[in-house]
PDB file of N, CA and C in Angstrom:
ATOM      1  N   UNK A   1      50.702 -55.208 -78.271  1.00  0.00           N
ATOM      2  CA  UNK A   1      51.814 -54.940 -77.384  1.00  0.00           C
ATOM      3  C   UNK A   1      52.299 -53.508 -77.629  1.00  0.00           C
ATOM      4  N   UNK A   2      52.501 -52.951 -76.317  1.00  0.00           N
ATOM      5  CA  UNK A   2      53.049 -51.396 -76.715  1.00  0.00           C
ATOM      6  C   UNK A   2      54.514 -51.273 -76.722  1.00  0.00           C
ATOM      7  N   UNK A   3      54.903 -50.242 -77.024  1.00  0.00           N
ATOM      8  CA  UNK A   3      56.968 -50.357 -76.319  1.00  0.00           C
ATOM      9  C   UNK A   3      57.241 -50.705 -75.435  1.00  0.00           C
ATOM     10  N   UNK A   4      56.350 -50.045 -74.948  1.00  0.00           N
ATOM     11  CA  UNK A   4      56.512 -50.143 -73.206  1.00  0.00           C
ATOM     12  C   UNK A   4      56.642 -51.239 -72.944  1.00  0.00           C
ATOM     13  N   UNK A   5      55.681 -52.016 -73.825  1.00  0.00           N
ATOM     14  CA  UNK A   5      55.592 -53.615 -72.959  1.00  0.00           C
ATOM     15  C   UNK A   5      56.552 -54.581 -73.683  1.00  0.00           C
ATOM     16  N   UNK A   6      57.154 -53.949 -75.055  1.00  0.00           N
ATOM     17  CA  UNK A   6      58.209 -54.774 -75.290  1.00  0.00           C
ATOM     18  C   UNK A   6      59.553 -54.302 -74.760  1.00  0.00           C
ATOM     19  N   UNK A   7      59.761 -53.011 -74.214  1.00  0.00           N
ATOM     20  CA  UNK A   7      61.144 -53.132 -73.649  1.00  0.00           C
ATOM     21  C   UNK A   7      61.163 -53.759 -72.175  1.00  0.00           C
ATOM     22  N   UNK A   8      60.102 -53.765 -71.191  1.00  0.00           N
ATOM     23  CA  UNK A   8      59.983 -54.637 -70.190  1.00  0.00           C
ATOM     24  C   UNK A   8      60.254 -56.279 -70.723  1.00  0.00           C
ATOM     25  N   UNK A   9      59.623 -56.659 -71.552  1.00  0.00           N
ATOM     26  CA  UNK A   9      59.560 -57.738 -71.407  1.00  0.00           C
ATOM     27  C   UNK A   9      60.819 -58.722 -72.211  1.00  0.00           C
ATOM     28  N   UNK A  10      61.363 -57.788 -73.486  1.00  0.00           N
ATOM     29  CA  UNK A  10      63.392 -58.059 -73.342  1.00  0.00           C
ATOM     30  C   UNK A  10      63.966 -58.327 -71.992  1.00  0.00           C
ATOM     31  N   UNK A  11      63.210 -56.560 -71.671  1.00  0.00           N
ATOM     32  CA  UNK A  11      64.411 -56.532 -70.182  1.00  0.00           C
ATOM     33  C   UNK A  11      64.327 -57.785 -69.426  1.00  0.00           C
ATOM     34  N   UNK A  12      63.008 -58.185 -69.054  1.00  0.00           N
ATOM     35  CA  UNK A  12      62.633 -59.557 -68.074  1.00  0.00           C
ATOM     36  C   UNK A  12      63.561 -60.523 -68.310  1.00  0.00           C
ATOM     37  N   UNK A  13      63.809 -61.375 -70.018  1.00  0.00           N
ATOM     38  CA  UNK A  13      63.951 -62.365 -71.185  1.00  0.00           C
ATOM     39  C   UNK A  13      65.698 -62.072 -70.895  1.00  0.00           C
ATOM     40  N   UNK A  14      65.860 -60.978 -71.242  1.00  0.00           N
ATOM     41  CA  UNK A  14      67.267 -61.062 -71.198  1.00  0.00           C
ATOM     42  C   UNK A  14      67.991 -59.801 -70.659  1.00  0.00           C
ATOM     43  N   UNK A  15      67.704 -59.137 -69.899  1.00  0.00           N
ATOM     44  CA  UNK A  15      68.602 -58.240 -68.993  1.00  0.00           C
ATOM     45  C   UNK A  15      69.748 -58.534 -68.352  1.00  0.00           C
ATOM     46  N   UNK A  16      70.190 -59.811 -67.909  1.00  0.00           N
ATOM     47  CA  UNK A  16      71.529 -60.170 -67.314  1.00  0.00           C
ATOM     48  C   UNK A  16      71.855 -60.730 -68.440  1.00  0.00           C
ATOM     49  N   UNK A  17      71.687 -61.404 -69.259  1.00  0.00           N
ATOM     50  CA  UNK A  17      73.019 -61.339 -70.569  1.00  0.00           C
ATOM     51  C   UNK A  17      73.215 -60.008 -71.479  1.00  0.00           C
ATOM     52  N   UNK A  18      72.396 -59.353 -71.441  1.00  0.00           N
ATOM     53  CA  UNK A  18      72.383 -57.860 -71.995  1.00  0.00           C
ATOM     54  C   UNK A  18      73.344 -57.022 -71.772  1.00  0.00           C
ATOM     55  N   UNK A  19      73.029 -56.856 -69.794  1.00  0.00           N
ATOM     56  CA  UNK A  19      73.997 -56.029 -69.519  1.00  0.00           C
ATOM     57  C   UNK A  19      75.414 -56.296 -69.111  1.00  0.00           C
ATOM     58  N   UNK A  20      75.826 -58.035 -69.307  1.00  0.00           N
ATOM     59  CA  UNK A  20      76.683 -58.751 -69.231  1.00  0.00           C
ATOM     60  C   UNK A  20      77.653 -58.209 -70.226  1.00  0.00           C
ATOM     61  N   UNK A  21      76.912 -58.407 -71.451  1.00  0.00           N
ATOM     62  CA  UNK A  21      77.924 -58.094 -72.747  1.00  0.00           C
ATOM     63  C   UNK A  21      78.049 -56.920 -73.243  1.00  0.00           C
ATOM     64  N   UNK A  22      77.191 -55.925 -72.633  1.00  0.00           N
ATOM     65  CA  UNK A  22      77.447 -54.216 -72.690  1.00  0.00           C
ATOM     66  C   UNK A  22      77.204 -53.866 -73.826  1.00  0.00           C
ATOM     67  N   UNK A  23      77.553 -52.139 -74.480  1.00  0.00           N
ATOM     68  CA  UNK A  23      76.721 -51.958 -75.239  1.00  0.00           C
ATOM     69  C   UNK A  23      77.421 -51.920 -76.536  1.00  0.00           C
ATOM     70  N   UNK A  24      79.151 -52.315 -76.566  1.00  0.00           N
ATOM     71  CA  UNK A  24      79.780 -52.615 -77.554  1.00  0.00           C
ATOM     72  C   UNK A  24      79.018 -53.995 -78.063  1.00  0.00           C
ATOM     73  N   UNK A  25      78.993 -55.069 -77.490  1.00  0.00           N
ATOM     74  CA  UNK A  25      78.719 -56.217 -78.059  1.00  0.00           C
ATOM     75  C   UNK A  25      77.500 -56.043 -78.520  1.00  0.00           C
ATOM     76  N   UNK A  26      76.445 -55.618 -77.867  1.00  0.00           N
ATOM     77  CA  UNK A  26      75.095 -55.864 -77.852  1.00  0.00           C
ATOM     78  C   UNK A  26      75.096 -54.820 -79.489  1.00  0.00           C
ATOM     79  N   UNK A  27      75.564 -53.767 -79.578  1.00  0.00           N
ATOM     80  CA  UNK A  27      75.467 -52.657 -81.256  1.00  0.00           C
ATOM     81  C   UNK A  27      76.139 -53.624 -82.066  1.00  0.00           C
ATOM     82  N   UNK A  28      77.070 -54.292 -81.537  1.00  0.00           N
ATOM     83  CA  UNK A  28      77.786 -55.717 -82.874  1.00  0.00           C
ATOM     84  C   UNK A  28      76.479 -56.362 -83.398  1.00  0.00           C
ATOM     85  N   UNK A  29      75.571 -56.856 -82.026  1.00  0.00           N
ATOM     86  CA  UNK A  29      74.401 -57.773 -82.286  1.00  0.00           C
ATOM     87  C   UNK A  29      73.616 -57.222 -83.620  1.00  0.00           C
ATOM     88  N   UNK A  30      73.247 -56.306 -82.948  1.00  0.00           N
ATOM     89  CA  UNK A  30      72.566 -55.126 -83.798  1.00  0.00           C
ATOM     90  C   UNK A  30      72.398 -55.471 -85.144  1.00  0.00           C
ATOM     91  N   UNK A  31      73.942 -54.695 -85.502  1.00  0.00           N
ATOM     92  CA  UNK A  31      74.284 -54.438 -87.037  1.00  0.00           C
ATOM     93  C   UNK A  31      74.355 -55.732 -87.858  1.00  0.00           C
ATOM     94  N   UNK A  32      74.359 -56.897 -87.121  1.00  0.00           N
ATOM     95  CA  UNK A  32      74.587 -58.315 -87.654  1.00  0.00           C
ATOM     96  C   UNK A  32      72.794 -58.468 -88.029  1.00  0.00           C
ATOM     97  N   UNK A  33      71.970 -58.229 -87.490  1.00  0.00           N
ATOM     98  CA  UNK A  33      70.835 -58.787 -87.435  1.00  0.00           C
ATOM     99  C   UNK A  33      70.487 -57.175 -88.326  1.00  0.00           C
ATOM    100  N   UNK A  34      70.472 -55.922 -88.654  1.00  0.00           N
ATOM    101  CA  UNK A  34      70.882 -55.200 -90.305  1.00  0.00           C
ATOM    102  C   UNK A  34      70.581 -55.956 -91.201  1.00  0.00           C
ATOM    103  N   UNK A  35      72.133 -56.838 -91.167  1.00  0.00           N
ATOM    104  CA  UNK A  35      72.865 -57.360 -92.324  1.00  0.00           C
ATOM    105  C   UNK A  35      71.684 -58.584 -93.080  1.00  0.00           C
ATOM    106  N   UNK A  36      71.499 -59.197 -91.708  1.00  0.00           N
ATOM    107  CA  UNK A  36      70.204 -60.314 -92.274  1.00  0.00           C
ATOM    108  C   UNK A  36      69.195 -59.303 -92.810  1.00  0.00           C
ATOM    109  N   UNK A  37      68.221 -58.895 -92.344  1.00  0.00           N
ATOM    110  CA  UNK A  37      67.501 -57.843 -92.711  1.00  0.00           C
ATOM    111  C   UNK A  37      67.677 -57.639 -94.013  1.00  0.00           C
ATOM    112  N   UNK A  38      68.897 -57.056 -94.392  1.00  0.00           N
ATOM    113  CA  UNK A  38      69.286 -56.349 -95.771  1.00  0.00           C
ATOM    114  C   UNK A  38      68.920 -57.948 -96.707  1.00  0.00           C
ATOM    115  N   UNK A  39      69.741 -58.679 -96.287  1.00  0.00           N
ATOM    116  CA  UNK A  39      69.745 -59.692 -97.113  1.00  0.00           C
ATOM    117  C   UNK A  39      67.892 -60.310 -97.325  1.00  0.00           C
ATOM    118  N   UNK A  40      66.811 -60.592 -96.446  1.00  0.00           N
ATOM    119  CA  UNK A  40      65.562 -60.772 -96.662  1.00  0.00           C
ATOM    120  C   UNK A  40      64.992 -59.496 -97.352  1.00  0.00           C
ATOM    121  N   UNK A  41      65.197 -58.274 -97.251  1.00  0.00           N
ATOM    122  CA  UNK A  41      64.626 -57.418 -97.590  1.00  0.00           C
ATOM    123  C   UNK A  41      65.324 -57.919 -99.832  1.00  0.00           C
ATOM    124  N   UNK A  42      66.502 -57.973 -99.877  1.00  0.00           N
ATOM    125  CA  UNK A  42      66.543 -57.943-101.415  1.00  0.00           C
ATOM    126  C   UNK A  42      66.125 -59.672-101.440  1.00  0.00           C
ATOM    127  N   UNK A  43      66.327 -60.545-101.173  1.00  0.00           N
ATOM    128  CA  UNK A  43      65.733 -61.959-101.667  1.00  0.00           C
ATOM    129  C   UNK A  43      64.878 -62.983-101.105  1.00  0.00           C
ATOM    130  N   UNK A  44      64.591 -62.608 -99.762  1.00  0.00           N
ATOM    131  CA  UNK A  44      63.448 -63.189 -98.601  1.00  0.00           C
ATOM    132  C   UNK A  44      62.527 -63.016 -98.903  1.00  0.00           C
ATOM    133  N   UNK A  45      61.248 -64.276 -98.096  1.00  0.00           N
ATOM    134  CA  UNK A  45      60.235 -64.018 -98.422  1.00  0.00           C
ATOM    135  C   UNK A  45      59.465 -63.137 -97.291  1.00  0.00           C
ATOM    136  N   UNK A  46      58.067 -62.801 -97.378  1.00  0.00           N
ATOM    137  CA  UNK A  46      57.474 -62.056 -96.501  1.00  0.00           C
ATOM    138  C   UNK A  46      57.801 -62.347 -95.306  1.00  0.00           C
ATOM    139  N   UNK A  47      57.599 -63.497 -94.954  1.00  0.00           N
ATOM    140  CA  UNK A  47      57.966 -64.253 -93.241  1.00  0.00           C
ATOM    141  C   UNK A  47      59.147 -63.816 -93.354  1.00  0.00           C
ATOM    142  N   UNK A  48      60.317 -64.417 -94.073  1.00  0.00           N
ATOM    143  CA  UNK A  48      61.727 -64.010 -93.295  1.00  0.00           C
ATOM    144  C   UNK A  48      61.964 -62.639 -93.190  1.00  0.00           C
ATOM    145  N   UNK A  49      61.233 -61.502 -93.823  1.00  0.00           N
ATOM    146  CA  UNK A  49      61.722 -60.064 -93.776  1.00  0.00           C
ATOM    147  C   UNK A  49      60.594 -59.891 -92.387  1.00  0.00           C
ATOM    148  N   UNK A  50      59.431 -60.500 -92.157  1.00  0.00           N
ATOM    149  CA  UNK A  50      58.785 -60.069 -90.781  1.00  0.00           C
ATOM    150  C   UNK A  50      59.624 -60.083 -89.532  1.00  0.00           C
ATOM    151  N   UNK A  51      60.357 -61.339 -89.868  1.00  0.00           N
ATOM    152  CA  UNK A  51      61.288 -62.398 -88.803  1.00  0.00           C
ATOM    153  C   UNK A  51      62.239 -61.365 -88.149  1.00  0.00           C
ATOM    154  N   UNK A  52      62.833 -60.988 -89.392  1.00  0.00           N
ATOM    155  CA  UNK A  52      64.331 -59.970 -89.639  1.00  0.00           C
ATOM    156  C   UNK A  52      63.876 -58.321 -89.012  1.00  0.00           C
ATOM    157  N   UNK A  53      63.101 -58.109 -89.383  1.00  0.00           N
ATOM    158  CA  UNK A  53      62.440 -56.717 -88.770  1.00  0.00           C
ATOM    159  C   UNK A  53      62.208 -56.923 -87.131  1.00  0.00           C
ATOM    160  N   UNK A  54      61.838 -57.797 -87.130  1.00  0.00           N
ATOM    161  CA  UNK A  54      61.298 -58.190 -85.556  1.00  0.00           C
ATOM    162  C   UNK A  54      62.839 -58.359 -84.525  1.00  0.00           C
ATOM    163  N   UNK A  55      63.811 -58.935 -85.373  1.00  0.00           N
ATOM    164  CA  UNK A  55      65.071 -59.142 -84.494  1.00  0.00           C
ATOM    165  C   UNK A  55      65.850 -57.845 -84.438  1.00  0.00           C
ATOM    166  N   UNK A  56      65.838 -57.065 -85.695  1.00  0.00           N
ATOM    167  CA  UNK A  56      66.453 -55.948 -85.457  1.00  0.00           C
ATOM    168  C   UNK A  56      65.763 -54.826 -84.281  1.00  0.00           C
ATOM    169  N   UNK A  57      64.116 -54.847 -83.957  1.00  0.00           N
ATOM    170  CA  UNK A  57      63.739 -54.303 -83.714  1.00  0.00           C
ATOM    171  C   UNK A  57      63.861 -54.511 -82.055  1.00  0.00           C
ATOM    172  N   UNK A  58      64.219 -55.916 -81.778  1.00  0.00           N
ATOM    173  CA  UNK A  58      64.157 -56.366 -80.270  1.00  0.00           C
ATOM    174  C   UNK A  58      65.713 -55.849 -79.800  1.00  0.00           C
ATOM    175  N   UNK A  59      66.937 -56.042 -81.058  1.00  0.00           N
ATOM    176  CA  UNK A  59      67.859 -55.731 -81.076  1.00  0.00           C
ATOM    177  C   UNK A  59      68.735 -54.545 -80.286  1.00  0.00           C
ATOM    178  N   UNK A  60      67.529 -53.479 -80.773  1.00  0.00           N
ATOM    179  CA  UNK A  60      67.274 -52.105 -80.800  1.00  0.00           C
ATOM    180  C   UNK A  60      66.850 -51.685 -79.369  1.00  0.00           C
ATOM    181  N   UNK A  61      65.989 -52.387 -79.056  1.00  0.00           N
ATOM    182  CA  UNK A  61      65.239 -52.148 -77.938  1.00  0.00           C
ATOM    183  C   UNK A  61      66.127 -52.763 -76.717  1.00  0.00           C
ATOM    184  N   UNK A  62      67.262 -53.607 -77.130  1.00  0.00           N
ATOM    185  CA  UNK A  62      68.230 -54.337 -75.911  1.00  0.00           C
ATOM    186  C   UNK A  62      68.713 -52.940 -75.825  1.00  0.00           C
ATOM    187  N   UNK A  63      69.667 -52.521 -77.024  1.00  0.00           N
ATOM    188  CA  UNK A  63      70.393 -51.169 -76.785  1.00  0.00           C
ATOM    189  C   UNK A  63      69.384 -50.350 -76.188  1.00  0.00           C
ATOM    190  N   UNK A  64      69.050 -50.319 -75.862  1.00  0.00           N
ATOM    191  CA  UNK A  64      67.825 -48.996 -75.271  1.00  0.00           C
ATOM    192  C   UNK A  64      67.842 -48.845 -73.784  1.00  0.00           C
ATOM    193  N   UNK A  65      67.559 -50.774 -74.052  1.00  0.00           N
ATOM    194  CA  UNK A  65      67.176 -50.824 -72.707  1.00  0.00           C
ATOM    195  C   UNK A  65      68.663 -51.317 -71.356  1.00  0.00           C
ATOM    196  N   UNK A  66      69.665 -51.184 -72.293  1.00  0.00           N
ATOM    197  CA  UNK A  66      71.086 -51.264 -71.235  1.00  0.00           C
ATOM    198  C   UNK A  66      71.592 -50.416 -71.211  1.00  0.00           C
ATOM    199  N   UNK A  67      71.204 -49.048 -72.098  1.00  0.00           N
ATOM    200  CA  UNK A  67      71.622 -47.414 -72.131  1.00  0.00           C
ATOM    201  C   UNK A  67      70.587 -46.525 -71.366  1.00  0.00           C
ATOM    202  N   UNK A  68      69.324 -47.273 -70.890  1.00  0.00           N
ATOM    203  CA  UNK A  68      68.730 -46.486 -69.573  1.00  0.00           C
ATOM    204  C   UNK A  68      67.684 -45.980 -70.350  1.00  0.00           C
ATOM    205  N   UNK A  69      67.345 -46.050 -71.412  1.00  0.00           N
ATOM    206  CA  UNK A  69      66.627 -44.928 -72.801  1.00  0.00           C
ATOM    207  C   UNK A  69      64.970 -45.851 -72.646  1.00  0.00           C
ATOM    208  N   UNK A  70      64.070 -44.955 -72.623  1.00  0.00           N
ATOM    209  CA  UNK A  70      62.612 -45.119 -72.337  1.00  0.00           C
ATOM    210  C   UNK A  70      62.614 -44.836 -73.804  1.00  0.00           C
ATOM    211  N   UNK A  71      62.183 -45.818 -74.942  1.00  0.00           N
ATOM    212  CA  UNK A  71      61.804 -45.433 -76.224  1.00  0.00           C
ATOM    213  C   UNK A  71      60.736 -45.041 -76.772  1.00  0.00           C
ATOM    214  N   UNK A  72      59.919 -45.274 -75.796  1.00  0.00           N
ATOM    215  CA  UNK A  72      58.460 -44.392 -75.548  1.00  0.00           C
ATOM    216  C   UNK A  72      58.078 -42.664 -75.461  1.00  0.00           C
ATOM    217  N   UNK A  73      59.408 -42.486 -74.783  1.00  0.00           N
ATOM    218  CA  UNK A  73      59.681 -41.090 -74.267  1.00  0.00           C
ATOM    219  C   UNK A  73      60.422 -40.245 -75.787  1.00  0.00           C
ATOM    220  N   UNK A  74      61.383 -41.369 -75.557  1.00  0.00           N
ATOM    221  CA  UNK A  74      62.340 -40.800 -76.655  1.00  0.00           C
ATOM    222  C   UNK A  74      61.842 -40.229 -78.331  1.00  0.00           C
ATOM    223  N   UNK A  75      61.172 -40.950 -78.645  1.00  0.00           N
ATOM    224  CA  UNK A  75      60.224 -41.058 -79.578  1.00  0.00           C
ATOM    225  C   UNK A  75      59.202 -39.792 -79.617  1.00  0.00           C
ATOM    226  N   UNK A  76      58.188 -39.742 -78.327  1.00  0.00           N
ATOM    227  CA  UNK A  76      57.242 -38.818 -78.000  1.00  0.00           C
ATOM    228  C   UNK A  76      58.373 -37.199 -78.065  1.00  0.00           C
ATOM    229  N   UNK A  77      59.360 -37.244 -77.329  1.00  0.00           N
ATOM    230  CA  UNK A  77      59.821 -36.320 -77.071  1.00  0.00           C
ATOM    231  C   UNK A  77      59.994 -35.656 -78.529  1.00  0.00           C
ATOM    232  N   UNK A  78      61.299 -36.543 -79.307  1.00  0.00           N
ATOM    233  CA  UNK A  78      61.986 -36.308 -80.736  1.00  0.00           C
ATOM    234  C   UNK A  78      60.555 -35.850 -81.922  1.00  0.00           C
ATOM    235  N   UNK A  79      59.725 -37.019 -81.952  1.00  0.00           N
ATOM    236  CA  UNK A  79      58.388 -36.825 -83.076  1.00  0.00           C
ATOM    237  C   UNK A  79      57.590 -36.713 -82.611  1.00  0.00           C
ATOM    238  N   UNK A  80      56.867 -36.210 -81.171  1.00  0.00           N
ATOM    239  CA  UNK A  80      55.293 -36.250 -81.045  1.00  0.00           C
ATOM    240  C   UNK A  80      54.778 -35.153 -81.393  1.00  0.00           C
ATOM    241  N   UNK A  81      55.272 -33.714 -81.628  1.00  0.00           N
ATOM    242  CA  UNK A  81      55.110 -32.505 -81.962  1.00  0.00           C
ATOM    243  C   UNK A  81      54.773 -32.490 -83.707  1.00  0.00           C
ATOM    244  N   UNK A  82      55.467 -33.493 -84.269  1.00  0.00           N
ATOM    245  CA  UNK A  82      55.654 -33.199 -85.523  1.00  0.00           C
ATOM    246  C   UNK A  82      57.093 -33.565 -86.138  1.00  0.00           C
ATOM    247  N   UNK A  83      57.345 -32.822 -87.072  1.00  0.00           N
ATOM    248  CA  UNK A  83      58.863 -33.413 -87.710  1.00  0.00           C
ATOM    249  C   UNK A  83      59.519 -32.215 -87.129  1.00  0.00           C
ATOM    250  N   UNK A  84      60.833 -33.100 -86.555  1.00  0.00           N
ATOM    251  CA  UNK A  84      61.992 -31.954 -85.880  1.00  0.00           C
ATOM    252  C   UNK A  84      62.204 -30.945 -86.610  1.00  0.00           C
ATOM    253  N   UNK A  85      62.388 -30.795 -88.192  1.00  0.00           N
ATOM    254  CA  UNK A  85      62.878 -29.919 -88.563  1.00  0.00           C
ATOM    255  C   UNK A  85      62.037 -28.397 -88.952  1.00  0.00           C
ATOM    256  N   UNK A  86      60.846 -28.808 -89.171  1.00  0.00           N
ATOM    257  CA  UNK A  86      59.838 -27.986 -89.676  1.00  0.00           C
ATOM    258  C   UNK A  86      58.646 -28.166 -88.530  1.00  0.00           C
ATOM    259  N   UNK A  87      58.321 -29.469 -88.353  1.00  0.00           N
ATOM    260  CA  UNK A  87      56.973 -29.025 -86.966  1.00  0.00           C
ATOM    261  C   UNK A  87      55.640 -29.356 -87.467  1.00  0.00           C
ATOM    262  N   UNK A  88      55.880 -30.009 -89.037  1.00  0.00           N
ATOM    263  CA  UNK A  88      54.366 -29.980 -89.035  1.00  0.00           C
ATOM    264  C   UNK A  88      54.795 -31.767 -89.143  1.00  0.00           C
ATOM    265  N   UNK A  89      53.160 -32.222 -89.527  1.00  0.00           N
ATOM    266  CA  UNK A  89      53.038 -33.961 -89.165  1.00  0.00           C
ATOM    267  C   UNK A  89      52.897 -34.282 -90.794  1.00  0.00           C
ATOM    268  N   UNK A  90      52.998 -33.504 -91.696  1.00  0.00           N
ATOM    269  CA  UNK A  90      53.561 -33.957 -92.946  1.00  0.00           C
ATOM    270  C   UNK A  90      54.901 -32.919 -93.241  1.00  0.00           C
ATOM    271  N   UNK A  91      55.618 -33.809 -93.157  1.00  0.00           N
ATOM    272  CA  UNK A  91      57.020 -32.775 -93.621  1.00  0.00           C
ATOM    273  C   UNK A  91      57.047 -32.043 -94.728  1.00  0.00           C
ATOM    274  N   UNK A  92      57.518 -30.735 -94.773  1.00  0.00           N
ATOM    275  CA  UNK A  92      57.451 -29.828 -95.795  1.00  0.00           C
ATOM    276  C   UNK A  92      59.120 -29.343 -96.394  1.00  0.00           C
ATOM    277  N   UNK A  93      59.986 -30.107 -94.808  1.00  0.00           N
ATOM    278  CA  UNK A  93      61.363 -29.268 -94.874  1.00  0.00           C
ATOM    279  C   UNK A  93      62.580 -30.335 -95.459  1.00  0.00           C
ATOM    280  N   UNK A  94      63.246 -30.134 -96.141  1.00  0.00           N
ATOM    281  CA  UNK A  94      64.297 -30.930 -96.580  1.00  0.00           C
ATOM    282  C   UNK A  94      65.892 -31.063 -95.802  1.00  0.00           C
ATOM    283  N   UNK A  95      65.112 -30.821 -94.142  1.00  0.00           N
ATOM    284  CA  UNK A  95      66.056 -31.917 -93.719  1.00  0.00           C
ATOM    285  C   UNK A  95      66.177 -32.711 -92.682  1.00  0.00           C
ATOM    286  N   UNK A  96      67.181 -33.879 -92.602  1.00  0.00           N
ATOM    287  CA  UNK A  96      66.997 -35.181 -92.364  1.00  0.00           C
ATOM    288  C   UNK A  96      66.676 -35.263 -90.761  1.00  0.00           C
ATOM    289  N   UNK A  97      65.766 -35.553 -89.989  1.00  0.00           N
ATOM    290  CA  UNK A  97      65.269 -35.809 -88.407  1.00  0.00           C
ATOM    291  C   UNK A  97      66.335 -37.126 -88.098  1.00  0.00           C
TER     292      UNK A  97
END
Protein backbone atom coordinates (compact mmCIF):
# COMPACT_ATOMS: atom_id res chain seq x y z
CA UNK A 1 0.00 0.00 0.00
CA UNK A 2 1.35 3.46 -0.87
CA UNK A 3 0.24 6.90 1.00
CA UNK A 4 -1.50 7.61 -1.53
CA UNK A 5 -3.54 4.67 -1.12
CA UNK A 6 -3.75 4.97 2.55
CA UNK A 7 -4.92 8.52 2.73
CA UNK A 8 -7.73 7.67 0.08
CA UNK A 9 -8.75 4.91 1.70
CA UNK A 10 -9.16 6.71 5.59
CA UNK A 11 -10.66 9.32 3.53
CA UNK A 12 -13.31 6.64 1.94
CA UNK A 13 -13.57 4.71 5.88
CA UNK A 14 -14.00 7.83 7.57
CA UNK A 15 -14.17 11.28 5.93
CA UNK A 16 -17.65 12.37 7.27
CA UNK A 17 -16.82 11.65 10.88
CA UNK A 18 -13.40 13.23 10.30
CA UNK A 19 -14.49 16.26 8.99
CA UNK A 20 -17.46 16.26 11.41
CA UNK A 21 -15.19 16.56 14.42
CA UNK A 22 -12.56 18.93 12.78
CA UNK A 23 -9.14 19.30 13.34
CA UNK A 24 -9.21 20.24 17.11
CA UNK A 25 -10.78 16.91 18.00
CA UNK A 26 -9.29 14.79 15.43
CA UNK A 27 -5.12 16.30 16.96
CA UNK A 28 -6.91 15.29 20.59
CA UNK A 29 -7.31 11.77 18.71
CA UNK A 30 -3.90 11.95 17.71
CA UNK A 31 -1.98 12.67 20.83
CA UNK A 32 -4.18 10.03 22.75
CA UNK A 33 -3.17 7.25 20.37
CA UNK A 34 1.01 8.96 21.20
CA UNK A 35 0.19 8.23 24.58
CA UNK A 36 -0.71 4.43 23.85
CA UNK A 37 2.21 4.21 21.61
CA UNK A 38 4.51 5.58 24.37
CA UNK A 39 3.07 3.20 26.71
CA UNK A 40 3.70 -0.21 24.10
CA UNK A 41 6.83 1.22 23.03
CA UNK A 42 8.28 1.07 27.09
CA UNK A 43 6.18 -2.31 28.09
CA UNK A 44 4.25 -3.83 24.92
CA UNK A 45 4.84 -6.50 23.03
CA UNK A 46 5.90 -6.46 19.28
CA UNK A 47 2.14 -6.73 18.06
CA UNK A 48 0.88 -4.07 20.41
CA UNK A 49 3.73 -1.48 19.42
CA UNK A 50 2.88 -2.61 15.47
CA UNK A 51 -0.89 -2.00 16.46
CA UNK A 52 0.04 1.48 18.16
CA UNK A 53 2.29 2.70 15.27
CA UNK A 54 -0.35 1.82 12.80
CA UNK A 55 -3.12 3.98 14.78
CA UNK A 56 -0.97 6.84 15.26
CA UNK A 57 -0.01 6.64 11.77
CA UNK A 58 -3.78 6.46 10.33
CA UNK A 59 -4.27 9.15 13.03
CA UNK A 60 -1.90 11.33 11.25
CA UNK A 61 -3.03 10.74 7.98
CA UNK A 62 -6.94 11.79 9.21
CA UNK A 63 -5.16 15.18 10.13
CA UNK A 64 -3.78 15.39 6.72
CA UNK A 65 -6.39 14.41 5.13
CA UNK A 66 -9.16 17.13 6.74
CA UNK A 67 -6.31 19.89 6.42
CA UNK A 68 -6.29 19.31 2.49
CA UNK A 69 -2.34 18.08 2.88
CA UNK A 70 -1.21 15.40 0.07
CA UNK A 71 1.47 13.56 2.36
CA UNK A 72 2.99 12.23 -0.58
CA UNK A 73 3.79 15.68 -1.80
CA UNK A 74 4.52 16.99 1.45
CA UNK A 75 7.11 14.58 2.23
CA UNK A 76 8.66 14.58 -1.51
CA UNK A 77 8.65 18.28 -1.36
CA UNK A 78 10.25 18.72 2.57
CA UNK A 79 12.85 15.30 2.08
CA UNK A 80 13.08 14.20 -1.49
CA UNK A 81 16.16 16.40 -2.22
CA UNK A 82 17.86 15.30 0.83
CA UNK A 83 17.93 16.68 4.46
CA UNK A 84 16.45 20.29 4.69
CA UNK A 85 19.18 21.54 6.44
CA UNK A 86 22.34 20.53 4.64
CA UNK A 87 20.99 18.65 1.28
CA UNK A 88 22.75 15.68 1.38
CA UNK A 89 20.79 12.01 1.96
CA UNK A 90 23.10 11.31 4.92
CA UNK A 91 22.97 14.24 7.19
CA UNK A 92 26.13 15.96 7.99
CA UNK A 93 24.37 19.22 9.65
CA UNK A 94 23.29 19.55 13.26
CA UNK A 95 20.09 20.85 12.72
CA UNK A 96 16.73 19.60 13.46
CA UNK A 97 14.38 19.12 9.82
Amino acid sequence: MTLDDLQALIDRMYSDKDRARGTPGTFLWLIEEIGELAAALAEGTHEQKEAEFADVFAWLVTLANINDVNLTKALEAKYGQGCPGCGLHVCTCNSKP
